[in-house]
N, C-alpha and C. Protein backbone atom coordinates (compact mmCIF):
# COMPACT_ATOMS: atom_id res chain seq x y z
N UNK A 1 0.85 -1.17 0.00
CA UNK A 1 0.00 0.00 0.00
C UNK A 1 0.90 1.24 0.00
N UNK A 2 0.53 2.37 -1.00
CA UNK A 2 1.22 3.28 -0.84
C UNK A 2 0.59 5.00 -0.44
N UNK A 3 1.35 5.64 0.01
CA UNK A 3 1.26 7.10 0.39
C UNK A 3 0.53 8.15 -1.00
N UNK A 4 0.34 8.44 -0.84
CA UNK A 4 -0.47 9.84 -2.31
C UNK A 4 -0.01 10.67 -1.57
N UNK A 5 -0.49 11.79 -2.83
CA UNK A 5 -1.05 13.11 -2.54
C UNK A 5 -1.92 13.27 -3.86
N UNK A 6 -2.70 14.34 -3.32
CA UNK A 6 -3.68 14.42 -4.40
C UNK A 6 -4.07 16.16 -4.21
N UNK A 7 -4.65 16.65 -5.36
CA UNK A 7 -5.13 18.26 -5.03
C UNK A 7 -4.92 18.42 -6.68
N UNK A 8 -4.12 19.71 -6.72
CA UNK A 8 -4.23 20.36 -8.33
C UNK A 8 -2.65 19.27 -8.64
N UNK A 9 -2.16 18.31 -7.95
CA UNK A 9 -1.42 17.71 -8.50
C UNK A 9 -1.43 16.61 -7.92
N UNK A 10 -0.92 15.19 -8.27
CA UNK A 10 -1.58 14.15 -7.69
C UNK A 10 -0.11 13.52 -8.38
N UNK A 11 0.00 12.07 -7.26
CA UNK A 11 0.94 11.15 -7.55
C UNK A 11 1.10 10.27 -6.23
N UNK A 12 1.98 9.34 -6.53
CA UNK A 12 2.45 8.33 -5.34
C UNK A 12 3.95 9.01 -4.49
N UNK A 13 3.83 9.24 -3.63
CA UNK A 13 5.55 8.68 -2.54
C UNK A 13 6.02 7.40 -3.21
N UNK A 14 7.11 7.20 -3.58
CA UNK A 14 8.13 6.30 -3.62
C UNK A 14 8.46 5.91 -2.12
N UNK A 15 8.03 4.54 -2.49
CA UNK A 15 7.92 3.53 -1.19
C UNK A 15 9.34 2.83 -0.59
N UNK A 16 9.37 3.88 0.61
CA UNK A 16 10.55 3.49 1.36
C UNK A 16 11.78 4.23 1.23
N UNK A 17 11.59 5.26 -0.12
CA UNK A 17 12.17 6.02 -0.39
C UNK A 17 12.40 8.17 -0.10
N UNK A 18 11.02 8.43 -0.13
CA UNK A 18 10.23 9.25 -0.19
C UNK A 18 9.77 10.06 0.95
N UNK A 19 9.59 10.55 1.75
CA UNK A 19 8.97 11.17 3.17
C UNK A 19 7.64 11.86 2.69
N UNK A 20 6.40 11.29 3.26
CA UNK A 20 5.65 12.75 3.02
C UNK A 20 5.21 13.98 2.60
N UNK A 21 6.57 14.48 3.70
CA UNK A 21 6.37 15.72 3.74
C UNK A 21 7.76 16.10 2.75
N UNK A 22 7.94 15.48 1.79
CA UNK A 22 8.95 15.49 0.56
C UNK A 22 9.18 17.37 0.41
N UNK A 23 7.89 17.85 0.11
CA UNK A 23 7.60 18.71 -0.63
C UNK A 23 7.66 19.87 0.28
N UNK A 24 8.47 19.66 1.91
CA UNK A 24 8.47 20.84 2.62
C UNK A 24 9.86 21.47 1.79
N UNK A 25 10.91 20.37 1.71
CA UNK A 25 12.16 21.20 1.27
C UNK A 25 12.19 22.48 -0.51
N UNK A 26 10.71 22.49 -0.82
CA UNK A 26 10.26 23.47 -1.72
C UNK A 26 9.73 24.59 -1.15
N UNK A 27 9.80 25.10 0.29
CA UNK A 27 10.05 26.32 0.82
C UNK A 27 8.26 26.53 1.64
N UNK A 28 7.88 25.26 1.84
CA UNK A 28 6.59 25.32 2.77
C UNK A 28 6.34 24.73 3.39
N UNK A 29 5.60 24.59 4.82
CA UNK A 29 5.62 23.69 5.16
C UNK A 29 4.30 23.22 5.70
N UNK A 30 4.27 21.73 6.17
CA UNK A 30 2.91 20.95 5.61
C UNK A 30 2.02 21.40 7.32
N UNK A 31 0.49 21.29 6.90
CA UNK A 31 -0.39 21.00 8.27
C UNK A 31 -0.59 19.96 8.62
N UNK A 32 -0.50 20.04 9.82
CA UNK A 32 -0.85 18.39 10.77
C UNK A 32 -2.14 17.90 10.82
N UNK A 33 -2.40 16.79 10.69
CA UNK A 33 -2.96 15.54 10.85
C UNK A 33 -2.83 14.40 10.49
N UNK A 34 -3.17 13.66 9.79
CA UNK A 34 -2.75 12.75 9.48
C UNK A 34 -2.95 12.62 8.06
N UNK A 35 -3.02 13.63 7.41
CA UNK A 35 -2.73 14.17 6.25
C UNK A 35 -1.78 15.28 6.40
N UNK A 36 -1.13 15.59 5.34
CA UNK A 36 -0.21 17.24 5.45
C UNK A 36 -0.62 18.03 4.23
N UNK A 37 -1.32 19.26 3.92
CA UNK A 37 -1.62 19.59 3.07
C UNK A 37 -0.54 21.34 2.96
N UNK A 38 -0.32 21.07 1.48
CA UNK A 38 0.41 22.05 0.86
C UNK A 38 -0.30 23.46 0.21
N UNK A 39 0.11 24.58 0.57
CA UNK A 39 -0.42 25.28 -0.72
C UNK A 39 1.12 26.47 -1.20
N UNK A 40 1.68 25.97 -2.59
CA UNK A 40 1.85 26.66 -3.24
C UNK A 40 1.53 27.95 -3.70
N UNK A 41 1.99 29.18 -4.10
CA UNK A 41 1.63 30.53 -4.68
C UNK A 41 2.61 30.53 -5.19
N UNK A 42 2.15 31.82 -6.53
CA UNK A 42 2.96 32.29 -7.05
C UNK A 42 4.22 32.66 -6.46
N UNK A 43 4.38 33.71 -5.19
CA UNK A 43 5.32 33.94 -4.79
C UNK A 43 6.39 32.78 -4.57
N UNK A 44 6.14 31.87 -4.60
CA UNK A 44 6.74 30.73 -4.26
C UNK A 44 7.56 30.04 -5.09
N UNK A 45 7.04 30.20 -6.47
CA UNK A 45 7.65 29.56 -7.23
C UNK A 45 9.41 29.82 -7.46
N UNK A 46 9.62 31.23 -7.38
CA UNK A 46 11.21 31.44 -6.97
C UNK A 46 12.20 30.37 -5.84
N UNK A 47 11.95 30.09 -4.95
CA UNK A 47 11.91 29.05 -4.43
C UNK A 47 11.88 27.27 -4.31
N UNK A 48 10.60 27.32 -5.28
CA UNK A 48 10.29 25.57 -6.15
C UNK A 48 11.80 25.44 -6.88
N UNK A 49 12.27 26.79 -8.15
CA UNK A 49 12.61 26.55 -8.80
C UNK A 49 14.21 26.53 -8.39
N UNK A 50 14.86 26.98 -6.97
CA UNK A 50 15.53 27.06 -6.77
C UNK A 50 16.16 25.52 -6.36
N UNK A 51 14.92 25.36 -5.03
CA UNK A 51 15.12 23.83 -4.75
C UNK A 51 15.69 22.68 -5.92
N UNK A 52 14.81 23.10 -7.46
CA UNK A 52 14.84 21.75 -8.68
C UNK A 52 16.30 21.93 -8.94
N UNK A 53 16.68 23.53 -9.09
CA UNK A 53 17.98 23.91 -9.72
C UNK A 53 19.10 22.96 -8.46
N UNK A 54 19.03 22.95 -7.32
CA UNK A 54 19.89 22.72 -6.42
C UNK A 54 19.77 20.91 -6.51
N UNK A 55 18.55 19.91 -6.44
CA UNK A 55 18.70 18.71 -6.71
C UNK A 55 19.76 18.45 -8.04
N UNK A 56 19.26 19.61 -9.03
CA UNK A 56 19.88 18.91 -10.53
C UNK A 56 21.32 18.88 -10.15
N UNK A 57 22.26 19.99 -9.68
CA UNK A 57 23.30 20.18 -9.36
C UNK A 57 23.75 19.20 -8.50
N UNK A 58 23.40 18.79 -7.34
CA UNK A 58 23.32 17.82 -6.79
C UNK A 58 23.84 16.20 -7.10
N UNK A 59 22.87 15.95 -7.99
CA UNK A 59 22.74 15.08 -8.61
C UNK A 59 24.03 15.10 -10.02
N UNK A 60 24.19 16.26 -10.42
CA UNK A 60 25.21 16.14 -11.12
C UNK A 60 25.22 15.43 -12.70
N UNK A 61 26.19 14.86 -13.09
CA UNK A 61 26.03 13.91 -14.03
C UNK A 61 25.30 12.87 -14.14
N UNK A 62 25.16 12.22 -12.48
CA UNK A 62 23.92 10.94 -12.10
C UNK A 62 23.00 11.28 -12.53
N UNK A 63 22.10 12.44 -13.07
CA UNK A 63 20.88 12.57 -13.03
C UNK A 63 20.53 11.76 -14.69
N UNK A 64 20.94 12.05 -15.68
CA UNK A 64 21.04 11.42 -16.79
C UNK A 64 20.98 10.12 -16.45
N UNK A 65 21.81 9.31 -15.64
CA UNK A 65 22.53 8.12 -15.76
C UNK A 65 20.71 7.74 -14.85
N UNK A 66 20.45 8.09 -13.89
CA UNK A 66 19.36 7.59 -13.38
C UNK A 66 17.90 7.80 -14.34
N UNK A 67 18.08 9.20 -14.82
CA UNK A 67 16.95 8.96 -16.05
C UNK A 67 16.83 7.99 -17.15
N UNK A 68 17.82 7.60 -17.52
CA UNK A 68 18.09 6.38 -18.38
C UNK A 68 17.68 5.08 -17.82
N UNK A 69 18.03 5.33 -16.55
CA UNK A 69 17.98 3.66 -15.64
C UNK A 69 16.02 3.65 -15.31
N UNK A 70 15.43 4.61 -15.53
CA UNK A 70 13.69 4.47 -14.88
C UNK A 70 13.14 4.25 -16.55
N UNK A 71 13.89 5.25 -17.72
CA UNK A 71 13.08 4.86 -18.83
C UNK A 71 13.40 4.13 -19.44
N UNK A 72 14.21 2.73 -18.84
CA UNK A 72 14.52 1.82 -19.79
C UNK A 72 13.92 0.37 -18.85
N UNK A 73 13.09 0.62 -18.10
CA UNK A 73 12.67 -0.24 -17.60
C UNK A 73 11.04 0.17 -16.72
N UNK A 74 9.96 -0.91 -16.18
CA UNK A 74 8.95 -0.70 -15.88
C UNK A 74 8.83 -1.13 -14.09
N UNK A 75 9.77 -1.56 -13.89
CA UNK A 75 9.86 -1.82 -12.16
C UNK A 75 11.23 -2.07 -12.24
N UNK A 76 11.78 -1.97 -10.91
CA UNK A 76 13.03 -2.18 -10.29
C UNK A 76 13.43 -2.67 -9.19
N UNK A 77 14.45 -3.36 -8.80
CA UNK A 77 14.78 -3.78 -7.41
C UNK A 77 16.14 -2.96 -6.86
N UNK A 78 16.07 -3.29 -5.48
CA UNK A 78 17.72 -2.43 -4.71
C UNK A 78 18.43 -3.19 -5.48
N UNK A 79 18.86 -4.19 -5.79
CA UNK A 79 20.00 -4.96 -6.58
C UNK A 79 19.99 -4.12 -7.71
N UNK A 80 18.62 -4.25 -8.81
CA UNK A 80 18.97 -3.31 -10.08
C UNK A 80 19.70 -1.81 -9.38
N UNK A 81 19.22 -1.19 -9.00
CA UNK A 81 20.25 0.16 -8.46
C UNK A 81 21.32 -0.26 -7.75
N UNK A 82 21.36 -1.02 -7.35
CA UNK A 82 22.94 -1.39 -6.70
C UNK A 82 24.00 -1.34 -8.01
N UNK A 83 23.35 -2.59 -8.84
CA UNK A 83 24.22 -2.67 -9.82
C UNK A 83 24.06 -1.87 -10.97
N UNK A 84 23.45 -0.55 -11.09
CA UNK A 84 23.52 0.66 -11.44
C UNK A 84 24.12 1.88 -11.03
N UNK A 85 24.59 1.84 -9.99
CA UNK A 85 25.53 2.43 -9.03
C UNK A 85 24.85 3.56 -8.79
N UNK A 86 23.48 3.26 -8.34
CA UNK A 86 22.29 4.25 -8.02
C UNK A 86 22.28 4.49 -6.48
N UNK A 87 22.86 5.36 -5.53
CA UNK A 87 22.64 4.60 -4.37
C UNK A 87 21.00 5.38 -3.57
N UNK A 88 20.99 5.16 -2.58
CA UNK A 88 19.54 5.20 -2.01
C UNK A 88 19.33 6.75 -1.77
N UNK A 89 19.89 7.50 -1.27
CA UNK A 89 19.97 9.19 -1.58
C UNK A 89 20.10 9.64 -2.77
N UNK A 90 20.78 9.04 -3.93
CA UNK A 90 20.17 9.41 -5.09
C UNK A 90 18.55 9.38 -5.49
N UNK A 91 18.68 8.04 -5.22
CA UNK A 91 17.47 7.77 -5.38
C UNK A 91 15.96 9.29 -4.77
N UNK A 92 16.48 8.95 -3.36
CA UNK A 92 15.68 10.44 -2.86
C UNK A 92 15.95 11.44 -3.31
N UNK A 93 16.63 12.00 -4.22
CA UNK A 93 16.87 13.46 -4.51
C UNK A 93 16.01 12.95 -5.74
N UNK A 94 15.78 11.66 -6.52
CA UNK A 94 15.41 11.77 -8.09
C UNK A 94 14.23 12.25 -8.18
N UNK A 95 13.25 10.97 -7.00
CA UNK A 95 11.82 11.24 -6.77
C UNK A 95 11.85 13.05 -6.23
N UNK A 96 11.98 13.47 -5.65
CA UNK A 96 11.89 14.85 -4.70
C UNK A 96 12.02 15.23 -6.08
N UNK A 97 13.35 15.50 -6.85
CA UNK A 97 12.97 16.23 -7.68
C UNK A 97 11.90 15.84 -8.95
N UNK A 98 11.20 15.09 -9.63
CA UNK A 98 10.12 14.64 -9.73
C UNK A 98 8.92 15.75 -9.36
N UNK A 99 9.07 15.21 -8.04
CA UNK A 99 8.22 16.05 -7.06
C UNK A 99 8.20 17.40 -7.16
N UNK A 100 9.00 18.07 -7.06
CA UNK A 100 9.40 19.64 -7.56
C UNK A 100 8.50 19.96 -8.70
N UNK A 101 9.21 19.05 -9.44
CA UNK A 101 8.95 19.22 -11.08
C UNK A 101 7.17 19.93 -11.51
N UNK A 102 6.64 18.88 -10.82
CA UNK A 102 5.41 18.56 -10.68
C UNK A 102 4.68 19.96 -10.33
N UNK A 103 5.25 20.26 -8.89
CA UNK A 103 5.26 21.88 -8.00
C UNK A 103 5.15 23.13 -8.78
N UNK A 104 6.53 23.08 -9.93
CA UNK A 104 6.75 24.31 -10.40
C UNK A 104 5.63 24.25 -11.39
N UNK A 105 5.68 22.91 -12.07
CA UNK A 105 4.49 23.29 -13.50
C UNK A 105 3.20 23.81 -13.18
N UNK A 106 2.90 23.14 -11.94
CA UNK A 106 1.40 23.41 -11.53
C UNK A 106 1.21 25.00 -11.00
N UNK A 107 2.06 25.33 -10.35
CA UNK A 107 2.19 27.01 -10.48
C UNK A 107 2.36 28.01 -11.68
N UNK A 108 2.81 26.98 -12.31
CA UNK A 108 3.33 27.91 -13.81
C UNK A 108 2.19 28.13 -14.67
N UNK A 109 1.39 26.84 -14.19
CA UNK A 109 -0.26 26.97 -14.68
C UNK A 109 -0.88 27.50 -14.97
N UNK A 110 -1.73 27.29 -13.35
CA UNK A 110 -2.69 27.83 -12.41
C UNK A 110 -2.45 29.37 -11.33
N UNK A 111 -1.23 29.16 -11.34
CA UNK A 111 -1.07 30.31 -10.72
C UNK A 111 -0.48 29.89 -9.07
N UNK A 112 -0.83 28.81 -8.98
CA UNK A 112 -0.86 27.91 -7.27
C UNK A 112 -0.83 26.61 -7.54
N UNK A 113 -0.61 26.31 -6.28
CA UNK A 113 -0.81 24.53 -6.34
C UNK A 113 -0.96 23.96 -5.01
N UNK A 114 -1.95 23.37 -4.70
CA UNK A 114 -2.10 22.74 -3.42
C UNK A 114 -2.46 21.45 -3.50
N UNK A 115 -1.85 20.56 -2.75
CA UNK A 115 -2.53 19.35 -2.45
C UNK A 115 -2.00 18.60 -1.22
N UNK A 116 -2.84 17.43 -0.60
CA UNK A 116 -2.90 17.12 0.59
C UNK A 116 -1.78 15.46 0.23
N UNK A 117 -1.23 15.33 1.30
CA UNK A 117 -0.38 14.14 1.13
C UNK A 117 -0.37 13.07 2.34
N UNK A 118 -0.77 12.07 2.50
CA UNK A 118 -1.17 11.24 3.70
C UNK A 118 0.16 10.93 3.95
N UNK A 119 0.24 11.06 5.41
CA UNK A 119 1.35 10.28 6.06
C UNK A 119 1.83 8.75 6.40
């Protein structure tokens, strides 16, 4: 069983990989319950886009090498990334940024973006 979020943007947490509240390190942060819900603004997006700019850098040359490794296949195991030399914090910066991705477009939109993400 896995984690969502859903609102003006919707998707899964990467299981075991992923936190929640992924989407605080995009410059907001979530409400309590047992959901955490986001809202994006415009003002914000300076910020989204800073966070994506700082994963890509991050990530470096890996980021290619891991984009290659998700679109050349339909599921994966820790062994396949092992022996991809993917390690598990890559991994979390790929999804997060993903996640970003997702953030900035939906502002770039709509103007905003909110949605709620179960813990």
């Amino acid at each position: 069983m896995g984690r969502y979020y859903s609102g003006d943007i919707y998707g899964k947490f990467w299981f075991a990989v992923q936190d929640s509240t992924a989407a605080d390190r995009f410059g907001v942060t979530y409400c309590e319950p047992q959901y955490v819900e986001y809202y994006f603004q415009e003002e914000d997006l300076t910020k989204v886009k800073k966070e994506i700019e700082n994963i890509e850098t991050n990530l470096g040359d890996k980021l290619k090498q891991i984009k290659d490794f998700f679109n050349s296949r339909d599921s994966y195991s820790y062994d396949d990334l092992k022996d991809a030399g993917i390690t598990n914090n890559e991994l979390k910066e790929y999804a997060d940024l993903l996640l970003g991705i997702k953030i900035r477009d939906c502002i770039i939109e709509n103007g905003e973006c909110s949605f709620t993400a179960e813990l």
